[in-house]
PDB file of N, CA and C in Angstrom:
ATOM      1  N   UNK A   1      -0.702   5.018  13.928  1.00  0.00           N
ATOM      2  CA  UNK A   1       0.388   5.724  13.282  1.00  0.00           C
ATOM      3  C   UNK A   1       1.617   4.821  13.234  1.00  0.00           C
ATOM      4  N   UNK A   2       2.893   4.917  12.086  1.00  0.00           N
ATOM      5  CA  UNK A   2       3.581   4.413  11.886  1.00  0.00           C
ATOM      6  C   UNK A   2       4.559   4.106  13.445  1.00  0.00           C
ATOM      7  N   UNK A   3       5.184   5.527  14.199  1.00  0.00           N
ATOM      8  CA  UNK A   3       5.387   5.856  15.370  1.00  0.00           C
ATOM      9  C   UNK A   3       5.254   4.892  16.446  1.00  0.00           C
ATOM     10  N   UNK A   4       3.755   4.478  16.207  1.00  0.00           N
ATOM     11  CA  UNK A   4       3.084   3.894  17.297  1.00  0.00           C
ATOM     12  C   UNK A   4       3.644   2.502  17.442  1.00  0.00           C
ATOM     13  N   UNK A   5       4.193   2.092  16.121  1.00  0.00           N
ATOM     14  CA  UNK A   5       4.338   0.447  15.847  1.00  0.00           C
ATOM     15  C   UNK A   5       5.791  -0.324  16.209  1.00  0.00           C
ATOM     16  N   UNK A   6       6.030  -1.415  17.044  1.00  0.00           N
ATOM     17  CA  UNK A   6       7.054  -1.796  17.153  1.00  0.00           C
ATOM     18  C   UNK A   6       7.026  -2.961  16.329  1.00  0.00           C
ATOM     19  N   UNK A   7       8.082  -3.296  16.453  1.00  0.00           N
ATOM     20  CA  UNK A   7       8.790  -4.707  15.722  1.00  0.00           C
ATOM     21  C   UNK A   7       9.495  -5.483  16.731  1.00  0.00           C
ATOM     22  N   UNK A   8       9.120  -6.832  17.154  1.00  0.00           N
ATOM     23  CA  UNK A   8      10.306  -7.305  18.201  1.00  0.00           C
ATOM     24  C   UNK A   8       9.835  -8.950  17.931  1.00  0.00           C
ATOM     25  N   UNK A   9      10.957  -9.333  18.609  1.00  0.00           N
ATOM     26  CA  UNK A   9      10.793 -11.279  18.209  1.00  0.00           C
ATOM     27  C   UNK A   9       9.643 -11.587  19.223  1.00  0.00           C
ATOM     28  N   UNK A  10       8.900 -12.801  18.639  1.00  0.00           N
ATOM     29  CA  UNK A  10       8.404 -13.171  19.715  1.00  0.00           C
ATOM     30  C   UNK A  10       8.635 -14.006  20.548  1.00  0.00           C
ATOM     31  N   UNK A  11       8.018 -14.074  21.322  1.00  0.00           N
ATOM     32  CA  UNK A  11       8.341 -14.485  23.156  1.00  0.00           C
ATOM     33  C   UNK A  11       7.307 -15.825  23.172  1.00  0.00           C
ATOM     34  N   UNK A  12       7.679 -16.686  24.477  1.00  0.00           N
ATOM     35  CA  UNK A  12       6.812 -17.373  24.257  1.00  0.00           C
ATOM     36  C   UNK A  12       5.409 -17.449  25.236  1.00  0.00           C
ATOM     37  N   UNK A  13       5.534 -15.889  26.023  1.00  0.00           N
ATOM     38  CA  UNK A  13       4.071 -15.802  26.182  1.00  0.00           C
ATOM     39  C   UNK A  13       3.161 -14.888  25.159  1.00  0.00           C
ATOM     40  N   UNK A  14       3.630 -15.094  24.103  1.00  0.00           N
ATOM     41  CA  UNK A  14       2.932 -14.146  23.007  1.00  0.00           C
ATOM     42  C   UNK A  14       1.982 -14.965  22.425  1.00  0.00           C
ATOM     43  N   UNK A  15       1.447 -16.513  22.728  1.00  0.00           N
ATOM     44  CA  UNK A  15       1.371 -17.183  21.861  1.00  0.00           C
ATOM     45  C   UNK A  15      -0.555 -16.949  22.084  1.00  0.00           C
ATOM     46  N   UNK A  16      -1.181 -16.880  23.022  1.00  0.00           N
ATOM     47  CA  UNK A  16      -2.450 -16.505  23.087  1.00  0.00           C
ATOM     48  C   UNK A  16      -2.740 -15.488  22.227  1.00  0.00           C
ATOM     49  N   UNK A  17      -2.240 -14.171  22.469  1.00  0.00           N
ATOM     50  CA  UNK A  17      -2.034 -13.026  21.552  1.00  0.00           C
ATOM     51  C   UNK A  17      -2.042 -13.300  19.938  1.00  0.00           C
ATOM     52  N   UNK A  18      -0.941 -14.323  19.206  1.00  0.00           N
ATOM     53  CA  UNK A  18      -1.231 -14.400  18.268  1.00  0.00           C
ATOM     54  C   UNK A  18      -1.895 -15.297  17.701  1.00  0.00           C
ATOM     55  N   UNK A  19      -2.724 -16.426  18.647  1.00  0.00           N
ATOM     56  CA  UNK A  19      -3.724 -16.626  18.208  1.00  0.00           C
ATOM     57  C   UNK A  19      -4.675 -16.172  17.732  1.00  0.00           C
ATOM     58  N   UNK A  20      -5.238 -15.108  19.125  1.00  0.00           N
ATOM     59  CA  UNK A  20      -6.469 -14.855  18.618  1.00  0.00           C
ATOM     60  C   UNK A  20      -6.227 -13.648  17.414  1.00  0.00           C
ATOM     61  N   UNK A  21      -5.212 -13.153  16.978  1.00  0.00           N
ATOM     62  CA  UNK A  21      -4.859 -12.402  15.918  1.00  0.00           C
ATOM     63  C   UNK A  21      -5.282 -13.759  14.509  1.00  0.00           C
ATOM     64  N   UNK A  22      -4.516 -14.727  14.728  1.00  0.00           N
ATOM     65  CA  UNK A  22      -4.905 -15.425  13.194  1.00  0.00           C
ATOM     66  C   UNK A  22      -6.042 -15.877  13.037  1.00  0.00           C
ATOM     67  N   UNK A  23      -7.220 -15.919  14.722  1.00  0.00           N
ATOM     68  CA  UNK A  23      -8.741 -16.314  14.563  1.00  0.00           C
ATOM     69  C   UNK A  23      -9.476 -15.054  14.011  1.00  0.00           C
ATOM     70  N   UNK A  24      -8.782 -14.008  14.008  1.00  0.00           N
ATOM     71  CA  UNK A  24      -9.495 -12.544  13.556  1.00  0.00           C
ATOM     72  C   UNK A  24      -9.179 -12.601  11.931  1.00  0.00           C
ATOM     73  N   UNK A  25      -7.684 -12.566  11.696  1.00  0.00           N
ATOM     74  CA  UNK A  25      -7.678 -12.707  10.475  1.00  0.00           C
ATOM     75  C   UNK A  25      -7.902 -13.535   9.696  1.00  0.00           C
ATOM     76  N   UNK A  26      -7.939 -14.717   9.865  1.00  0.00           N
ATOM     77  CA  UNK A  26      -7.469 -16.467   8.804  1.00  0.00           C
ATOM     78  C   UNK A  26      -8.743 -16.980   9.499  1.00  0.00           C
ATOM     79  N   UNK A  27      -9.350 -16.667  10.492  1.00  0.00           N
ATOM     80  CA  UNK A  27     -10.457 -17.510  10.939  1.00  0.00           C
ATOM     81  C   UNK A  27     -10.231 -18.862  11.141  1.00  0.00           C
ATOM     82  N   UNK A  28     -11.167 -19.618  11.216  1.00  0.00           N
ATOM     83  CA  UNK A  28     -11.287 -21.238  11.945  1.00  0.00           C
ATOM     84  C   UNK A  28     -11.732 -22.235  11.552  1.00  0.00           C
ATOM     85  N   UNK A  29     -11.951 -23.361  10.942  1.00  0.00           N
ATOM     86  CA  UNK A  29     -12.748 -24.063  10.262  1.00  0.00           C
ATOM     87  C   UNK A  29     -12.805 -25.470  11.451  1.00  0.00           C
ATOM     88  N   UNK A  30     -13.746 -26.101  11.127  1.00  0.00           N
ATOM     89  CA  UNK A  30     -13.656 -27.740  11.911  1.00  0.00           C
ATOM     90  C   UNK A  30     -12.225 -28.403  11.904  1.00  0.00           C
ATOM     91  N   UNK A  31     -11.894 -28.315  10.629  1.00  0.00           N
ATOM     92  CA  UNK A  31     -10.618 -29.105  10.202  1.00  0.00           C
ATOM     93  C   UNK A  31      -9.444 -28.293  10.809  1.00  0.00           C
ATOM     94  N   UNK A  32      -9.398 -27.101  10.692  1.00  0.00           N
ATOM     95  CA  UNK A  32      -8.095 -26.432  10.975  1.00  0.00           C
ATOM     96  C   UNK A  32      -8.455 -25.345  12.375  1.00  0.00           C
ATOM     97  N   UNK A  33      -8.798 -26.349  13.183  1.00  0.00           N
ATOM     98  CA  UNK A  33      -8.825 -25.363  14.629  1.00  0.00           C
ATOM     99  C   UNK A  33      -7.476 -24.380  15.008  1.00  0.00           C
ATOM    100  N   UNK A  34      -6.797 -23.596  15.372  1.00  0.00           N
ATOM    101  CA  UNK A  34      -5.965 -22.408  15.621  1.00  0.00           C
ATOM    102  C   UNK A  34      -5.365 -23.042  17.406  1.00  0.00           C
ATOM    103  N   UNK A  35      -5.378 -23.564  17.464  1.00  0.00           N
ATOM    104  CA  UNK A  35      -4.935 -24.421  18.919  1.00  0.00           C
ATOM    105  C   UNK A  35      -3.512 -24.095  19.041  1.00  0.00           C
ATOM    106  N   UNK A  36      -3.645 -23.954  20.356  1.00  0.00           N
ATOM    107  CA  UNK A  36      -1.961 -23.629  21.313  1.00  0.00           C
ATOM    108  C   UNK A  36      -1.451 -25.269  20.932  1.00  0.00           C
ATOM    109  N   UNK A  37      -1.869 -26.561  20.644  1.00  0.00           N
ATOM    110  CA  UNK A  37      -0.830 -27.598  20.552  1.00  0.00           C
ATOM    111  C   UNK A  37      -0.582 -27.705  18.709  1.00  0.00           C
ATOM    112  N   UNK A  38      -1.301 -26.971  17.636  1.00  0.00           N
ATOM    113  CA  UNK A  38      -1.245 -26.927  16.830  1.00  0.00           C
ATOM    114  C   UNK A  38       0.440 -26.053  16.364  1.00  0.00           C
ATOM    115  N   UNK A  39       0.052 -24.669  17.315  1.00  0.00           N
ATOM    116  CA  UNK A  39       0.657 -23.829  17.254  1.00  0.00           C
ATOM    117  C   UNK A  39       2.161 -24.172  17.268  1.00  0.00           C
ATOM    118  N   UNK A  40       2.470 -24.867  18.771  1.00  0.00           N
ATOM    119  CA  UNK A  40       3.606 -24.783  19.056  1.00  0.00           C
ATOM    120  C   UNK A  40       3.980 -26.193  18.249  1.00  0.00           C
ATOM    121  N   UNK A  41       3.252 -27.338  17.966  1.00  0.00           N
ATOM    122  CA  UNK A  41       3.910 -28.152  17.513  1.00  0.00           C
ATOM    123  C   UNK A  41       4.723 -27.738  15.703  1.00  0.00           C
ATOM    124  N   UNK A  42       3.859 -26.777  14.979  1.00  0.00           N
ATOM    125  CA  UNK A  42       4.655 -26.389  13.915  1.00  0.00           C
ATOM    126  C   UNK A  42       5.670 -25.019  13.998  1.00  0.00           C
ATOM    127  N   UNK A  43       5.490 -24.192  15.123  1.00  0.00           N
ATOM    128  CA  UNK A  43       6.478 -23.134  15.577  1.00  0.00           C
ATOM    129  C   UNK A  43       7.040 -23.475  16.330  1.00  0.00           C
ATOM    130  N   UNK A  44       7.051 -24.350  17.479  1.00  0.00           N
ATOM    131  CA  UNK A  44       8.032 -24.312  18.148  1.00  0.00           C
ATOM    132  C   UNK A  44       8.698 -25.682  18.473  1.00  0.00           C
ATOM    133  N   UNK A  45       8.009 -26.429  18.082  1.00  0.00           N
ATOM    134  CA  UNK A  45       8.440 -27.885  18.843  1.00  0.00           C
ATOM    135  C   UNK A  45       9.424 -28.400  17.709  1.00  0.00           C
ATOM    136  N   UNK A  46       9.118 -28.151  16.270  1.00  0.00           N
ATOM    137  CA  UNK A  46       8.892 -29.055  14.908  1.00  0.00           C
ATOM    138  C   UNK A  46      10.273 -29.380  14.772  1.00  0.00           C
ATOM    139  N   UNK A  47      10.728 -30.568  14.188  1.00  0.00           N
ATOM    140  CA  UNK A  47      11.893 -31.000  13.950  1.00  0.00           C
ATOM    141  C   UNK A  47      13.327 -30.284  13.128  1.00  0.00           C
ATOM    142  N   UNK A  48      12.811 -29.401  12.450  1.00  0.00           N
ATOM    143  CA  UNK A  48      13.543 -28.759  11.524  1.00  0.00           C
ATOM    144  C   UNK A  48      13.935 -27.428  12.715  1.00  0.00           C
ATOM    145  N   UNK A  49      13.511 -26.716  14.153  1.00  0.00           N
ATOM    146  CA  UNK A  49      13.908 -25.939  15.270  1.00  0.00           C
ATOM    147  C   UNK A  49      12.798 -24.975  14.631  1.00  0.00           C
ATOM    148  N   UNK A  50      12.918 -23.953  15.397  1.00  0.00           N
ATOM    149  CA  UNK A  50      11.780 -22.821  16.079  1.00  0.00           C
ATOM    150  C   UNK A  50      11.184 -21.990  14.468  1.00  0.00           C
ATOM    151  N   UNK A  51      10.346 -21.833  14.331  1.00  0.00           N
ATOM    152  CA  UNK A  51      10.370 -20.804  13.460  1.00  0.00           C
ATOM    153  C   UNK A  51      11.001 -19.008  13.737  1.00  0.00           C
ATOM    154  N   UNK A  52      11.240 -18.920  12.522  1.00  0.00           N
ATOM    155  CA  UNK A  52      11.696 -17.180  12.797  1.00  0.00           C
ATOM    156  C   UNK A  52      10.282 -16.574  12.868  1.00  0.00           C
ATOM    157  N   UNK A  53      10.546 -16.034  13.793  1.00  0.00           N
ATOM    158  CA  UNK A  53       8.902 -15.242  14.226  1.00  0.00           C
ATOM    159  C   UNK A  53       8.780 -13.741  14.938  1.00  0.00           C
ATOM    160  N   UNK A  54       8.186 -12.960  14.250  1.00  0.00           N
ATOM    161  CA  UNK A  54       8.382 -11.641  14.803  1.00  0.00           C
ATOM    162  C   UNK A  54       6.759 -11.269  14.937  1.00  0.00           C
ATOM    163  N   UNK A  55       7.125 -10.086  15.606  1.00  0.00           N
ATOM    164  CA  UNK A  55       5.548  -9.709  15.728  1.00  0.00           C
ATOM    165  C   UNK A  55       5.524  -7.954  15.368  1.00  0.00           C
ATOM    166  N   UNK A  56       4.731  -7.434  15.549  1.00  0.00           N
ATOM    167  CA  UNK A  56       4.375  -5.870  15.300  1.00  0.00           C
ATOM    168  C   UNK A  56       3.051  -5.770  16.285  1.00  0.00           C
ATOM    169  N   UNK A  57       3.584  -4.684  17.310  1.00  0.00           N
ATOM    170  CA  UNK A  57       2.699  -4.596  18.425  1.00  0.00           C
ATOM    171  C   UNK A  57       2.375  -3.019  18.188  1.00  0.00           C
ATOM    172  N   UNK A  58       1.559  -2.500  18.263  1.00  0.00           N
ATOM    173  CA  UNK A  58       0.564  -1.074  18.364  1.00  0.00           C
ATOM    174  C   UNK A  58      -0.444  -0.896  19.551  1.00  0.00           C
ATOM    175  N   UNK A  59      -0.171   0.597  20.161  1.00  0.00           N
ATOM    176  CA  UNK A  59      -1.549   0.355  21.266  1.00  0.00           C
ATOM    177  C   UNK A  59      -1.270  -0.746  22.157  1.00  0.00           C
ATOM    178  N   UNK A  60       0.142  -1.564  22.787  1.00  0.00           N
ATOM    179  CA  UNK A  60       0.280  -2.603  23.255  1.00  0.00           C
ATOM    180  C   UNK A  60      -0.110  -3.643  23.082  1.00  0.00           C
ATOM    181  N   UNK A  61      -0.861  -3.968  21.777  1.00  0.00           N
ATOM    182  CA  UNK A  61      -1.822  -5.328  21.200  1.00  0.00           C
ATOM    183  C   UNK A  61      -1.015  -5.959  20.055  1.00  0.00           C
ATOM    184  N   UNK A  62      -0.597  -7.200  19.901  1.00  0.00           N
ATOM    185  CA  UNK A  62      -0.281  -7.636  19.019  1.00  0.00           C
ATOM    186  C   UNK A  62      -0.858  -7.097  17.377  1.00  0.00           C
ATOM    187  N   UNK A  63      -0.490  -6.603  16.313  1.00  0.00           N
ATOM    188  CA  UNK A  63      -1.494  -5.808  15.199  1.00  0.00           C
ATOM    189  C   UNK A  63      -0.575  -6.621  14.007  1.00  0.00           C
ATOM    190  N   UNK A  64       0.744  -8.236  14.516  1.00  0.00           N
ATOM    191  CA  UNK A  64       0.851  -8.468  13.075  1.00  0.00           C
ATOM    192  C   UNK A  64       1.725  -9.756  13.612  1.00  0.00           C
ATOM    193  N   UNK A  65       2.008 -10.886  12.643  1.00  0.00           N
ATOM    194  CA  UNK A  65       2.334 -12.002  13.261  1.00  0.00           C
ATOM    195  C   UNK A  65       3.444 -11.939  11.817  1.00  0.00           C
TER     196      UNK A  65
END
């Protein structure tokens, strides 16, 4: 239910969580593994600063990146 759903920034122990959310949705290929150094090097590390990043949590589970 709509109710059920929050909206909040993410954190940076969220980052397992929305992994395995983009291996559910976007899946995985050889070439484009979903990796925590993938991750943070284009969200969080990257030269241009952090990405804007929110999440939508339901049922306490990450349900949106």
């Amino acid at each position: 239910m709509a109710d059920d759903l929050t909206i909040r920034p993410f954190a940076d122990g969220d980052t397992a969580a929305v992994l395995e959310l983009m291996r559910a949705a976007l899946g995985e290929t050889p070439v484009l593994q979903r990796s925590t150094e993938l991750f943070h090097w284009k969200h969080l590390d990257n030269p241009f600063g952090r990405s804007i990043m929110l999440l939508a949590e339901a049922g306490g589970r990450v349900a949106g990146f």
